[in-house]
C-alpha atoms as a PDB file:
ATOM      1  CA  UNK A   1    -142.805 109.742 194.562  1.00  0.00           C
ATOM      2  CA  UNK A   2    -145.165 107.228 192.715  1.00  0.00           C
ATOM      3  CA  UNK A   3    -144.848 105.889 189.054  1.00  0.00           C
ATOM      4  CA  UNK A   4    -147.780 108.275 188.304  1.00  0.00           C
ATOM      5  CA  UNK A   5    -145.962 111.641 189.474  1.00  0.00           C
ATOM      6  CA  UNK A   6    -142.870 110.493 187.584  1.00  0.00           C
ATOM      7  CA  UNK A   7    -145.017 109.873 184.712  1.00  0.00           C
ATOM      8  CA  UNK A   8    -146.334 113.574 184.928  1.00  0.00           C
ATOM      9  CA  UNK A   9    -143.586 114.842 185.533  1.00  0.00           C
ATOM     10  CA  UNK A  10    -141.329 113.927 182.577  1.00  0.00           C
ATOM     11  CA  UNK A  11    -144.160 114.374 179.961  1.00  0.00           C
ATOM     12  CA  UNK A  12    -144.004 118.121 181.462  1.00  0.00           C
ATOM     13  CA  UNK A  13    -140.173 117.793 181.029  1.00  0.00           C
ATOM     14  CA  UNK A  14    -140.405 116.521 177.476  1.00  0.00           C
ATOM     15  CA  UNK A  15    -142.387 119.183 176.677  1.00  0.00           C
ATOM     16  CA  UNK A  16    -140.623 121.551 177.834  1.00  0.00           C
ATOM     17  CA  UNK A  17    -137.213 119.876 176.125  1.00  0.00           C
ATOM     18  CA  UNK A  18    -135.387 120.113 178.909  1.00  0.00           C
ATOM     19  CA  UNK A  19    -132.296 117.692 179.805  1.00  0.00           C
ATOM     20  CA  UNK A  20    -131.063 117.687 183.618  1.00  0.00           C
ATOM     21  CA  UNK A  21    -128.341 116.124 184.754  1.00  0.00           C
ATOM     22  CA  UNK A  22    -127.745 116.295 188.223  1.00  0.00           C
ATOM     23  CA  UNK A  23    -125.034 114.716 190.701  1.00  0.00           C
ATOM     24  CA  UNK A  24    -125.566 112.979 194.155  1.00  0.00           C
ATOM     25  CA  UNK A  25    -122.429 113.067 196.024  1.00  0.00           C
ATOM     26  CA  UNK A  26    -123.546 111.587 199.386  1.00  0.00           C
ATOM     27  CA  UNK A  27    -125.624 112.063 202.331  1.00  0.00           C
ATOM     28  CA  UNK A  28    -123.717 113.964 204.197  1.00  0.00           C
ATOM     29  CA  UNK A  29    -121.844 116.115 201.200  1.00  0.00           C
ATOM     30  CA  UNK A  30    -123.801 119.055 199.507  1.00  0.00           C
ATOM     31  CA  UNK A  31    -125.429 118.562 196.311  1.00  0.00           C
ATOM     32  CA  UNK A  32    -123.371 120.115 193.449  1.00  0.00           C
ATOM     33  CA  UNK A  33    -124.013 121.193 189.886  1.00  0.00           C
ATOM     34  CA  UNK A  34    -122.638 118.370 187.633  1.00  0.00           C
ATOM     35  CA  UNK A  35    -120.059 118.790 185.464  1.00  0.00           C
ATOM     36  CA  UNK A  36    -122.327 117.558 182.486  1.00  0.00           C
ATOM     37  CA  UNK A  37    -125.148 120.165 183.268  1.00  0.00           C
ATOM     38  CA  UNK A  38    -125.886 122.152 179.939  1.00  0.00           C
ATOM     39  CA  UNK A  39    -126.147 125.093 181.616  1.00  0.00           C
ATOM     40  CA  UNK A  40    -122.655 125.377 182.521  1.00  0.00           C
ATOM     41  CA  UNK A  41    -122.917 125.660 186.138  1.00  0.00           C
ATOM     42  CA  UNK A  42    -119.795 124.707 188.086  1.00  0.00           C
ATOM     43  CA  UNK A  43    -119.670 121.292 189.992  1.00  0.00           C
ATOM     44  CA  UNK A  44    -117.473 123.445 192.603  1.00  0.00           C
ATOM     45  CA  UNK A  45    -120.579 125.585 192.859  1.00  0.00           C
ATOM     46  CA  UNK A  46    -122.473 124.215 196.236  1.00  0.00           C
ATOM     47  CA  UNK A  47    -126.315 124.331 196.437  1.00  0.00           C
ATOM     48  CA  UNK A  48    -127.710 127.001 199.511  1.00  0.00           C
ATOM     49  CA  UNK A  49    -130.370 126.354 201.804  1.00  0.00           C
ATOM     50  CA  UNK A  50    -132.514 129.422 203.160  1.00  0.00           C
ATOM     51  CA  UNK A  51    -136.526 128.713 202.705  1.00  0.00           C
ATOM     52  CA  UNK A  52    -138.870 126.987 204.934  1.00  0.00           C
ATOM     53  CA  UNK A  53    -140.645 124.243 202.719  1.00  0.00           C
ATOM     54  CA  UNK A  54    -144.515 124.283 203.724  1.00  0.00           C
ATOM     55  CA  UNK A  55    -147.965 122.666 201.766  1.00  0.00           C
ATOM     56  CA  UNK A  56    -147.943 126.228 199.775  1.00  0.00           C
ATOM     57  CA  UNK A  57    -144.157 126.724 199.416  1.00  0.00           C
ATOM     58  CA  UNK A  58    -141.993 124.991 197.196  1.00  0.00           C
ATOM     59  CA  UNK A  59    -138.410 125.661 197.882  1.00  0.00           C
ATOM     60  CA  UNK A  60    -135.850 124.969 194.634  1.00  0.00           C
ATOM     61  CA  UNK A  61    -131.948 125.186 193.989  1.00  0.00           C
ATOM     62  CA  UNK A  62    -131.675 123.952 197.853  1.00  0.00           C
ATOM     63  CA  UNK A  63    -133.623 126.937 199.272  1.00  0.00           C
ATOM     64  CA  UNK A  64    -132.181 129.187 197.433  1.00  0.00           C
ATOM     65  CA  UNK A  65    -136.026 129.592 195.562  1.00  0.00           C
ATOM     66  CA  UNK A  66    -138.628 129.951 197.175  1.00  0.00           C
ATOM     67  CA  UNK A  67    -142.377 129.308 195.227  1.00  0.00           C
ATOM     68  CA  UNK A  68    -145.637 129.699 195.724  1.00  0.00           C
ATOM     69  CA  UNK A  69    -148.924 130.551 193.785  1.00  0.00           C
ATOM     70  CA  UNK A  70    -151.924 132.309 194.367  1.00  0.00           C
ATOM     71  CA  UNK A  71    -155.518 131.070 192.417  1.00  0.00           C
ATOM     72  CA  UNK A  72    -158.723 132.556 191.247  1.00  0.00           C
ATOM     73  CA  UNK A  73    -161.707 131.878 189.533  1.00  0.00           C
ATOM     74  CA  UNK A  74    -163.663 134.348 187.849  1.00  0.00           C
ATOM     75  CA  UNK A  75    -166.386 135.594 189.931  1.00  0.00           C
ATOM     76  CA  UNK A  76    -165.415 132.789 192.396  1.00  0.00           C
ATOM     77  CA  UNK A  77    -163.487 130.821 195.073  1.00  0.00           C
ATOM     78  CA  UNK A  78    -159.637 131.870 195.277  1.00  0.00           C
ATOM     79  CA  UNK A  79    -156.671 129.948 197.443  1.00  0.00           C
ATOM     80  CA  UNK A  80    -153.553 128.802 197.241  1.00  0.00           C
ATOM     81  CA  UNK A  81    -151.465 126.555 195.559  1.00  0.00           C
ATOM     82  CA  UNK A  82    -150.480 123.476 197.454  1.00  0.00           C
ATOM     83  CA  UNK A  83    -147.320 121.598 196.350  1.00  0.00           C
ATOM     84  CA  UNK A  84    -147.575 118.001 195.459  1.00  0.00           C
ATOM     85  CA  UNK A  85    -144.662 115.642 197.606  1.00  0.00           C
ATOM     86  CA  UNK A  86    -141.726 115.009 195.403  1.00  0.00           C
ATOM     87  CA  UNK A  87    -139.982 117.590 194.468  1.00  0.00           C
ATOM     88  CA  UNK A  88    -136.732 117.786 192.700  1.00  0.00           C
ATOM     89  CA  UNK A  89    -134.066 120.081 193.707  1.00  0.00           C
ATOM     90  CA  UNK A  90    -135.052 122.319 190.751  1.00  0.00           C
ATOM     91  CA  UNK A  91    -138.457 121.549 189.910  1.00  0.00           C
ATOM     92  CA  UNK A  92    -142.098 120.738 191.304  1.00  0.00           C
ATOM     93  CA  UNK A  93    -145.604 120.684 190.933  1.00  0.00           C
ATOM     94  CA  UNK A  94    -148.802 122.153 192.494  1.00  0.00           C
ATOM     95  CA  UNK A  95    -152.724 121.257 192.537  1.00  0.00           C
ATOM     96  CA  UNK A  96    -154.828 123.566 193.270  1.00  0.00           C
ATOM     97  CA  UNK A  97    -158.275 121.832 193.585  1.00  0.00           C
ATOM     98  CA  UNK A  98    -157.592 117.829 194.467  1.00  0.00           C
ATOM     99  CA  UNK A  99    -154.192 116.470 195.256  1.00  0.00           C
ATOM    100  CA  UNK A 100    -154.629 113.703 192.238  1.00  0.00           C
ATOM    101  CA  UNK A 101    -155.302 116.967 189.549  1.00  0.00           C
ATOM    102  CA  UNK A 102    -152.013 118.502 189.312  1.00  0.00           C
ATOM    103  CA  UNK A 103    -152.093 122.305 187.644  1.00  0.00           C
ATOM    104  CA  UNK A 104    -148.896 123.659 187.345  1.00  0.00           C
ATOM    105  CA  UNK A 105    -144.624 122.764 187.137  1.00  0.00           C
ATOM    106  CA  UNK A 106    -142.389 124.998 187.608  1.00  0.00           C
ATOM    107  CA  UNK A 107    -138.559 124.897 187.644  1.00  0.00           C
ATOM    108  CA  UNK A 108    -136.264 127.299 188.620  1.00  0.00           C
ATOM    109  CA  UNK A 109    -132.868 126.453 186.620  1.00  0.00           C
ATOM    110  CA  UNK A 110    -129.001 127.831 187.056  1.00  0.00           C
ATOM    111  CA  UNK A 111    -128.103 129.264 184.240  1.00  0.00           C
ATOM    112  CA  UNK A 112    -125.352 131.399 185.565  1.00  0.00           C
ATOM    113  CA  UNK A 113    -122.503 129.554 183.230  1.00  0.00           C
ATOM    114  CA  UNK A 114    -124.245 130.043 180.266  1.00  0.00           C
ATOM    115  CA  UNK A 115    -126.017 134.002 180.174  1.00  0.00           C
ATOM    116  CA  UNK A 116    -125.276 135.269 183.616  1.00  0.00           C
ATOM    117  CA  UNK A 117    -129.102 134.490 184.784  1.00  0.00           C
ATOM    118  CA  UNK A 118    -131.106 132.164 186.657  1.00  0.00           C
ATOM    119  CA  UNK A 119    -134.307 130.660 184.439  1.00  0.00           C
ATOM    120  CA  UNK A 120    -137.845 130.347 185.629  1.00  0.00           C
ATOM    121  CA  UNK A 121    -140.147 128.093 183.530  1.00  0.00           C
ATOM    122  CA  UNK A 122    -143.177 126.650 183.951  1.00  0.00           C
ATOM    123  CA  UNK A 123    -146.472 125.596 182.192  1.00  0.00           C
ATOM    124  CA  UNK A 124    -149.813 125.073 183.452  1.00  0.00           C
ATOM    125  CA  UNK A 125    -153.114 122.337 182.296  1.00  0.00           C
ATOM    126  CA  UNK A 126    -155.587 125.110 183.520  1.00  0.00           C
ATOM    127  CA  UNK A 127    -157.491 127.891 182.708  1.00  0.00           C
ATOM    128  CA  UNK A 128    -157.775 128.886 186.341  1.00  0.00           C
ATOM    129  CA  UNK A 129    -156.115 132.630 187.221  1.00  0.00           C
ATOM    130  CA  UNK A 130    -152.993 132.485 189.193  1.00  0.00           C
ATOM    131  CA  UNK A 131    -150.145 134.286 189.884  1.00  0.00           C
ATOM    132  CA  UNK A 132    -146.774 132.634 190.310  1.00  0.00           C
ATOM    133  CA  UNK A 133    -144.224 134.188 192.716  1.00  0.00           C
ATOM    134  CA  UNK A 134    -140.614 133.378 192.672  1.00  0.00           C
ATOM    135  CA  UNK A 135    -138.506 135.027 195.515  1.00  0.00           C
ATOM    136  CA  UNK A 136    -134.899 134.750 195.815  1.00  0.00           C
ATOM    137  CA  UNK A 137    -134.384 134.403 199.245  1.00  0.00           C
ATOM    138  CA  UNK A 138    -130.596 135.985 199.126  1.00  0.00           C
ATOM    139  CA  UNK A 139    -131.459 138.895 197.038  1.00  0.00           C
ATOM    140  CA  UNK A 140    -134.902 139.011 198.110  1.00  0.00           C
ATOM    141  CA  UNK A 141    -135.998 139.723 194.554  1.00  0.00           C
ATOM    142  CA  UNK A 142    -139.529 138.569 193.362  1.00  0.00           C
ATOM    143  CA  UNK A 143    -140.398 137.628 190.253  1.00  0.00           C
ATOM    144  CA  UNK A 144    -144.091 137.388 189.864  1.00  0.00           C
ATOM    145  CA  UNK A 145    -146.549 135.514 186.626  1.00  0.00           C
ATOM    146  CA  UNK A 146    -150.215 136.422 186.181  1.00  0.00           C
ATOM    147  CA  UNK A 147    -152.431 134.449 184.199  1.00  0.00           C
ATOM    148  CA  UNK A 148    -155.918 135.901 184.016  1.00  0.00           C
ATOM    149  CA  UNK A 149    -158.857 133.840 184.690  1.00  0.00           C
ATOM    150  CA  UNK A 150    -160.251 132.079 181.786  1.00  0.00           C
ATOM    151  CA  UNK A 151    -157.085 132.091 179.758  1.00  0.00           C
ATOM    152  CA  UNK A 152    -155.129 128.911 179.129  1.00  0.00           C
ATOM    153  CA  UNK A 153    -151.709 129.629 180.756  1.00  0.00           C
ATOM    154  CA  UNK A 154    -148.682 129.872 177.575  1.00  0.00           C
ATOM    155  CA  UNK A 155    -145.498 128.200 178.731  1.00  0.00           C
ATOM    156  CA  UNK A 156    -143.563 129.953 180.195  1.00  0.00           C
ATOM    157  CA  UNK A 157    -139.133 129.678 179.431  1.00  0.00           C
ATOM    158  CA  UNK A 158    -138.005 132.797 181.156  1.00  0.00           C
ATOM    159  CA  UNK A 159    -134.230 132.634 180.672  1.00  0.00           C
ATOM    160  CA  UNK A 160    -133.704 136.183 182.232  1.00  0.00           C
ATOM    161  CA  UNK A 161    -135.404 136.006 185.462  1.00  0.00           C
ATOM    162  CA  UNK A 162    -133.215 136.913 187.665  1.00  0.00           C
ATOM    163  CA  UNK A 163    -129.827 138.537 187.329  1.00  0.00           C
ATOM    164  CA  UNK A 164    -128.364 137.113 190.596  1.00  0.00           C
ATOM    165  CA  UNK A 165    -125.858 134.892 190.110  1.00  0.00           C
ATOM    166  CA  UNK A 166    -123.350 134.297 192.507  1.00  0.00           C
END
């Protein structure tokens, strides 16, 4: 990831307010919750793996998340979302347009330890319709967010999202 995308990426954090902690135990141990994570999530907890990343698929909480996005102008063109290289094991980015115009974060957190739920949040810089789909690939829930064309997209802090914790 380049000093730009970390750049855009934790001004989208800050405003958000989000702190993250997360803990790297090794290459070949499974990436754990840490102990410090406001959320509460247990650092016995191991992440799961079940979605196949693609250019239009972001995949968060190791697979257990899987994203994607739909566009549309008014009147006009309409695609997909592509995600931007980088991710994070909870959050990442899309363009829509040019790879160097990012439109939208989104983060799927674990908030299990703290109200039972997982969160989905995310905010946009456009005024482009989309809809945001968020699938939990155990459950096979979907979540879905529609902004309408022509509207700036609110943020988005959805802290009951899915009632699926483990």
């Amino acid at each position: 990831m380049n000093g730009k995308s970390l750049r855009t990426m934790g001004r989208a954090a800050s405003i958000l307010g989000i702190l993250m902690v997360l803990a790297f135990a090794g290459p070949s141990t499974p990436l754990r919750a840490s102990p410090l994570s406001p959320l509460g999530a247990s650092p016995s907890t191991p992440l799961k793996a079940a979605c196949p990343p693609n250019t239009s698929v972001l995949c968060l909480d190791s697979g257990r998340f899987l994203v994607s996005v739909a566009w549309r102008q008014a009147g006009g063109p309409t695609g997909v979302g592509s995600v931007v290289p980088g991710a994070t094991t909870d959050s990442g980015l899309f363009w829509f347009f040019t790879p160097t115009n990012y439109e939208l974060m989104v983060k799927v957190l674990n908030g299990c330890g703290f109200n039972g739920r997982y969160w989905v949040f995310f905010l946009a810089t456009t005024n482009v319709g989309f809809t945001l789909s968020v699938t939990d690939t155990q459950t096979h829930q979907v979540k879905t967010y529609d902004n309408p064309p022509g509207s700036v997209s609110p943020v988005v802090t959805d802290t009951s999202a899915f009632s699926t914790c483990p």
